[in-house]
C-alpha atoms as a PDB file:
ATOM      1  CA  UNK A   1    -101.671 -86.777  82.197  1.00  0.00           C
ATOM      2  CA  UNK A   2    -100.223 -85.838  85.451  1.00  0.00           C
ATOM      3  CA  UNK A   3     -98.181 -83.291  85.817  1.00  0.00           C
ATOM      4  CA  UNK A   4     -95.506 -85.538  87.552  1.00  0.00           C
ATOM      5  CA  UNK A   5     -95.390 -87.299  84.201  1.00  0.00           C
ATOM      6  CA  UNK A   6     -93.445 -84.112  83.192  1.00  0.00           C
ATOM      7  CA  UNK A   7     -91.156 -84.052  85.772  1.00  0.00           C
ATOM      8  CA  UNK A   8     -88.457 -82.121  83.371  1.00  0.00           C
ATOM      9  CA  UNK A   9     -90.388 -79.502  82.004  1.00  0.00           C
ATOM     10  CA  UNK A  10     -89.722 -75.918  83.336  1.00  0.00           C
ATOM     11  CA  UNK A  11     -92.324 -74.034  83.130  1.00  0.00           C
ATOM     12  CA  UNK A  12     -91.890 -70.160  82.966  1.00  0.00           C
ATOM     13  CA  UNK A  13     -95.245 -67.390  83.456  1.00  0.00           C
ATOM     14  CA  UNK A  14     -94.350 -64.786  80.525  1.00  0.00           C
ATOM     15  CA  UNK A  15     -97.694 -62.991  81.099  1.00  0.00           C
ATOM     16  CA  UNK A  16     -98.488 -60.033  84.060  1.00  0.00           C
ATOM     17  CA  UNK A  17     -98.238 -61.483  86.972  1.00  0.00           C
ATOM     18  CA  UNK A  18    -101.093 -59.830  89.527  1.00  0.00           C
ATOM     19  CA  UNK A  19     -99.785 -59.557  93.295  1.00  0.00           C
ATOM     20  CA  UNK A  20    -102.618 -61.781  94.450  1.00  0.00           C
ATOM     21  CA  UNK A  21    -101.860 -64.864  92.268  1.00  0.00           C
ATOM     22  CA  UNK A  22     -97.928 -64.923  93.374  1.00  0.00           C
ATOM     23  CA  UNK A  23     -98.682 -67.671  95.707  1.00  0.00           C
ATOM     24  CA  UNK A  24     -99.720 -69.646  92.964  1.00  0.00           C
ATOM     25  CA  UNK A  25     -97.081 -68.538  90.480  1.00  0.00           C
ATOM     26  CA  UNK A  26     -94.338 -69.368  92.701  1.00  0.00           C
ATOM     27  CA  UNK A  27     -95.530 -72.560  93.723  1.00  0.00           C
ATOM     28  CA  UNK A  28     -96.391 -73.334  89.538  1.00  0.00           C
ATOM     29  CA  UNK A  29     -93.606 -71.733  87.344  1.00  0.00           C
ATOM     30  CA  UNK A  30     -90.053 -72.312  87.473  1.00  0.00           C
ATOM     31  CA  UNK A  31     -89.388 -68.909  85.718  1.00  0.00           C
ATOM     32  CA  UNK A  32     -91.140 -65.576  86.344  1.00  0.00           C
ATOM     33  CA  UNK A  33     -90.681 -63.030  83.220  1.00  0.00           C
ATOM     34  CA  UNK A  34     -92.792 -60.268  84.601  1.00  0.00           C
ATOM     35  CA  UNK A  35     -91.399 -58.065  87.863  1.00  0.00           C
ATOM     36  CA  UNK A  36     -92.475 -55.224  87.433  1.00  0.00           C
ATOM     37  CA  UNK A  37     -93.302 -53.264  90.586  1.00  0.00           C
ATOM     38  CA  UNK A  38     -93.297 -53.068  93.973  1.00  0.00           C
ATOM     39  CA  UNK A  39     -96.465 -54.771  95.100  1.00  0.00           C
ATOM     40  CA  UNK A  40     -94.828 -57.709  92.948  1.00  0.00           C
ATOM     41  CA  UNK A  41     -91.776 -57.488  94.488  1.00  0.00           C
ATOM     42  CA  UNK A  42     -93.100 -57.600  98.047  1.00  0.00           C
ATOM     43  CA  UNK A  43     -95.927 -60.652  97.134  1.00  0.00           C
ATOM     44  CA  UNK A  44     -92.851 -63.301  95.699  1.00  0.00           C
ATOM     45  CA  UNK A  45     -90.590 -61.932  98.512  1.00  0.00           C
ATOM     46  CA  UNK A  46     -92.918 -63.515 100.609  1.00  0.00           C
ATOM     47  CA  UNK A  47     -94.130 -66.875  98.720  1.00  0.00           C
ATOM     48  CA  UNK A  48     -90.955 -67.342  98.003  1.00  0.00           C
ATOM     49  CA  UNK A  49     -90.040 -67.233 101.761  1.00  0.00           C
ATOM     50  CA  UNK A  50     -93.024 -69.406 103.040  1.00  0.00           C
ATOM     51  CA  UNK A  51     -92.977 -71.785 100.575  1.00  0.00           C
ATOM     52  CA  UNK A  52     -89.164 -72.479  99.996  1.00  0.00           C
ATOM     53  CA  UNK A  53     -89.217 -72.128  95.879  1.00  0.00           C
ATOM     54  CA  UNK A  54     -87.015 -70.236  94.074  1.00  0.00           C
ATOM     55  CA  UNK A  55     -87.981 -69.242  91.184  1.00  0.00           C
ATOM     56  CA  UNK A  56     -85.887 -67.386  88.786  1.00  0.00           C
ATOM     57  CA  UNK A  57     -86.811 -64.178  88.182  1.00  0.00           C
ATOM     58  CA  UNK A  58     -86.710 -61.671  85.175  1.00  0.00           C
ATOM     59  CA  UNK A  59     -87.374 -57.910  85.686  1.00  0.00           C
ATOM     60  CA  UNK A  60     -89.411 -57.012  82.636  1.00  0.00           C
ATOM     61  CA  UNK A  61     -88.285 -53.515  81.008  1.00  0.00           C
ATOM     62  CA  UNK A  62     -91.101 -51.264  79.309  1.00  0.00           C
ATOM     63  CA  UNK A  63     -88.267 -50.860  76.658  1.00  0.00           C
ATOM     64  CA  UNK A  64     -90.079 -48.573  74.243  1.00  0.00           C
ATOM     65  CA  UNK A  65     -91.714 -46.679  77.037  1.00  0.00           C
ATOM     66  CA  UNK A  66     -95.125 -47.909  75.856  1.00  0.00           C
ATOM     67  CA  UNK A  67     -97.942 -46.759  77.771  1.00  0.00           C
ATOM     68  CA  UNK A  68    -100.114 -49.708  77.115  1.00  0.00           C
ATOM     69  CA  UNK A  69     -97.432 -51.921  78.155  1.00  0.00           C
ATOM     70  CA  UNK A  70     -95.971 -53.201  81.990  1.00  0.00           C
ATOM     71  CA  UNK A  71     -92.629 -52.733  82.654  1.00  0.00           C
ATOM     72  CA  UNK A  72     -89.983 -50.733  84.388  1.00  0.00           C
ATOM     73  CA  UNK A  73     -88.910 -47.469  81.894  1.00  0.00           C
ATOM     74  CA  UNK A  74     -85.017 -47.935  80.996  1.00  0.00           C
ATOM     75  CA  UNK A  75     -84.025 -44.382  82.895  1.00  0.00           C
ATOM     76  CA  UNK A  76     -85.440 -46.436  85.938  1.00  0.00           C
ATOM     77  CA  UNK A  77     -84.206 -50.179  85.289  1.00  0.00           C
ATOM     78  CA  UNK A  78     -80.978 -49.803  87.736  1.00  0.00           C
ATOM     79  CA  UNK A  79     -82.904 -48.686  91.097  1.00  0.00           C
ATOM     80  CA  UNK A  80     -85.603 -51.014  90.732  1.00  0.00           C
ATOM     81  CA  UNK A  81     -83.190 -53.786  90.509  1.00  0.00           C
ATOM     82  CA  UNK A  82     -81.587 -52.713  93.323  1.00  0.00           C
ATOM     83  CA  UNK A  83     -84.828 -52.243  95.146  1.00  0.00           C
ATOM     84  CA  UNK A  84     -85.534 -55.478  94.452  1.00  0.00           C
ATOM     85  CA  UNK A  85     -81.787 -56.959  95.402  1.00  0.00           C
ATOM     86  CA  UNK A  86     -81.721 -54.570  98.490  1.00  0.00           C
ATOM     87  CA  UNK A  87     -85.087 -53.526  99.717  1.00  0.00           C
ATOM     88  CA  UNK A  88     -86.973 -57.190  98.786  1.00  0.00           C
ATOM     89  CA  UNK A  89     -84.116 -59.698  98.957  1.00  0.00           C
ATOM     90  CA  UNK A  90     -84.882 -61.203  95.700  1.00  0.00           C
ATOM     91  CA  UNK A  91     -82.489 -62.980  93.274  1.00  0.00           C
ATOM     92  CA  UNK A  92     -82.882 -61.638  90.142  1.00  0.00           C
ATOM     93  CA  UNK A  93     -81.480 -63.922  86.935  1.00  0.00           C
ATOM     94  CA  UNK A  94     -82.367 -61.424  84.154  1.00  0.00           C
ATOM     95  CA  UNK A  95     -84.185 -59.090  82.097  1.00  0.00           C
ATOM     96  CA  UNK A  96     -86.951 -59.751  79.839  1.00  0.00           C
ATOM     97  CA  UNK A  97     -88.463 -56.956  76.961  1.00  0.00           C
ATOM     98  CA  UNK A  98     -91.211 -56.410  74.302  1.00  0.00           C
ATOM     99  CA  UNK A  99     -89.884 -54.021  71.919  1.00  0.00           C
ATOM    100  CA  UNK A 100     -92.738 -51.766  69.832  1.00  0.00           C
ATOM    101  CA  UNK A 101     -94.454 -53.861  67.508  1.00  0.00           C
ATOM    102  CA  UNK A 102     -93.619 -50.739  64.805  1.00  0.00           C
ATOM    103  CA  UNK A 103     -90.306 -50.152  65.575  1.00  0.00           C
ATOM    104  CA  UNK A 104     -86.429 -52.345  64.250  1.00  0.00           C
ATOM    105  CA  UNK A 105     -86.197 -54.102  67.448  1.00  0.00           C
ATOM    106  CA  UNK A 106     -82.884 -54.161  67.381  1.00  0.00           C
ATOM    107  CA  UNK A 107     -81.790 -51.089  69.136  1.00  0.00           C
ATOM    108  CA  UNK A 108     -84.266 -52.264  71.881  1.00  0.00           C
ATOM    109  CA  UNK A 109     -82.636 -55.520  72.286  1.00  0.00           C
ATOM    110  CA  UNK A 110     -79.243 -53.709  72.976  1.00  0.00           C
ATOM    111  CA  UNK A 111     -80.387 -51.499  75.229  1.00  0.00           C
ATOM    112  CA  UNK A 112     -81.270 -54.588  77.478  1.00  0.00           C
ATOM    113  CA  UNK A 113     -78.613 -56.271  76.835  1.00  0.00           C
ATOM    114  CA  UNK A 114     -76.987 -53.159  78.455  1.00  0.00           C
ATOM    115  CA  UNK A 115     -78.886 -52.308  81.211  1.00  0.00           C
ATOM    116  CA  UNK A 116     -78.493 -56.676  82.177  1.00  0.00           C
ATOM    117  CA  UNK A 117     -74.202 -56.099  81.940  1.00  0.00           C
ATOM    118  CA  UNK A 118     -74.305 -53.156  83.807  1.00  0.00           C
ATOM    119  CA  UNK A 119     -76.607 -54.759  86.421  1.00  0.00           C
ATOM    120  CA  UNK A 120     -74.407 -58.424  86.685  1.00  0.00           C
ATOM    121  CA  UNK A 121     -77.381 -59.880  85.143  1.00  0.00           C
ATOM    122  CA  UNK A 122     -76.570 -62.942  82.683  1.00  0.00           C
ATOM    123  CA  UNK A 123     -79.762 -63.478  81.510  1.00  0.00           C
ATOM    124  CA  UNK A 124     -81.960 -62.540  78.546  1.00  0.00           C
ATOM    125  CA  UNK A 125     -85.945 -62.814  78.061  1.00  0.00           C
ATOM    126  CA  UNK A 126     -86.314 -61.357  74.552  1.00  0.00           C
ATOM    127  CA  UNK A 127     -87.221 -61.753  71.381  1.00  0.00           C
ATOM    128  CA  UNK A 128     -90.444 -63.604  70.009  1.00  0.00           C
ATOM    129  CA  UNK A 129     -91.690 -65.523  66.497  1.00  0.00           C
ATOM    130  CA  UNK A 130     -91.047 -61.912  63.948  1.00  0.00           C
ATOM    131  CA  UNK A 131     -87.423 -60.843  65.751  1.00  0.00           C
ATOM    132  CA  UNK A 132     -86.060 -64.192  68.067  1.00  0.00           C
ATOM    133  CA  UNK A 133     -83.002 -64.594  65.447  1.00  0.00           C
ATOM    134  CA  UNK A 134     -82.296 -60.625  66.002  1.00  0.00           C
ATOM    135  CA  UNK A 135     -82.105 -61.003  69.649  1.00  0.00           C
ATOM    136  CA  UNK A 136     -80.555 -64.096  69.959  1.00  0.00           C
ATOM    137  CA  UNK A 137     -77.526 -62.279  67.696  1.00  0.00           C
ATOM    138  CA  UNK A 138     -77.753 -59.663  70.523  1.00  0.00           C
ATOM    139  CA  UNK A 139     -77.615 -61.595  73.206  1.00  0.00           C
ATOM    140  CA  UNK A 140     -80.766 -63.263  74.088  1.00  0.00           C
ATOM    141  CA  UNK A 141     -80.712 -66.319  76.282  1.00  0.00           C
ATOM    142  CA  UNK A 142     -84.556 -67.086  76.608  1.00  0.00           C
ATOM    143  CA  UNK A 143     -86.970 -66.621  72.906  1.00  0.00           C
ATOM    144  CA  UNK A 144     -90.628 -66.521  73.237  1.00  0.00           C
ATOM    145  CA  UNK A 145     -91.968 -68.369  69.955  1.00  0.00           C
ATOM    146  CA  UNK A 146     -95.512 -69.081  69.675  1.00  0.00           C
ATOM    147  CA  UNK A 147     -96.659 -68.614  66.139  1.00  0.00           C
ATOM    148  CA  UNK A 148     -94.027 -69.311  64.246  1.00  0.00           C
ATOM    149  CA  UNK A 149     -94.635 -73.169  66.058  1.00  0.00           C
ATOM    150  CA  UNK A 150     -98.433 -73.023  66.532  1.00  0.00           C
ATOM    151  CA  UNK A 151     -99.503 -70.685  63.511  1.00  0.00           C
END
C-alpha cells in the first residue's frame, strides 16, 4: 500500500524525538507529542521553516519528576513554553504526560490539565490502555491505547 492510499490518516510520533531525525519527523507526522528541550526546539524551528509543515506540537511534561523519563519538570513547564512561543517561534497545541506507572494517575492528569489552562493551551496528550477513561474525565483530548486494542 502506498501511503497516498491513506490520505486521511494523521499520523502523530508519541516516542522521543532525537534532534537529528526532526527533519524527518516533521516532514512524516502530523502530531509531535515529545518537546522536550531546547536542541528540539531549535531542530523543528527550523524544519518546520524550510520545509513549510506545521505540525502540531505537544510539550511533553516529566509529570512525576521521573528520572528515567523525558520531559519538562512541572515547576519548569511555564518558561519552557514560553521559550518555545518566544525564543523558537513555535506553535504549541498542547501538553502531553506519562504519569508513574505506581502511582493514581489522577492527580497527575490534573496537574496538566492545569499547567495547559494556565498556558492557553487546549490540548491534552494523556492517558494510555490502564488510565485513558481517568484522563479523558479530566480533560484529555488525545488517549494513547495500544494494548488494550493489540493485546
Amino acid at each position: 500500500a502506498l501511503m497516498s492510499d491513506y490520505a486521511n490518516i494523521a499520523l502523530h510520533l508519541i516516542g522521543p524525538l532525537q534532534s537529528n531525525k526532526a527533519k524527518e519527523a516533521v516532514a512524516l507526522f502530523d502530531a509531535i507529542h515529545s518537546v522536550d528541550r531546547p536542541s528540539i526546539c531549535q531542530a523543528l524551528a527550523k524544519e518546520i521553516e524550510s520545509q513549510n509543515r506545521h505540525p502540531e506540537l505537544f510539550v511533553q511534561i516529566n509529570i512525576g519528576e521521573e528520572p528515567q523519563k523525558a520531559g519538562i519538570a512541572p515547576g519548569e513547564a511555564d518558561a519552557f513554553i514560553a521559550s518555545c512561543r518566544d525564543t523558537y517561534g513555535l506553535k504549541i497545541s498542547g501538553l502531553m504526560c506519562i504519569p508513574p506507572v505506581d502511582e493514581p494517575p489522577a492527580a497527575h492528569f490534573a496537574l496538566t490539565a492545569k499547567i495547559a489552562e494556565r498556558n492557553g493551551l487546549k490540548k491534552l496528550s494523556m492517558g494510555m490502555s490502564a488510565d485513558f477513561a481517568t484522563a479523558i474525565m479530566l480533560g484529555a483530548t488525545h488517549v494513547r491505547v495500544g494494548s488494550a486494542i493489540f493485546g
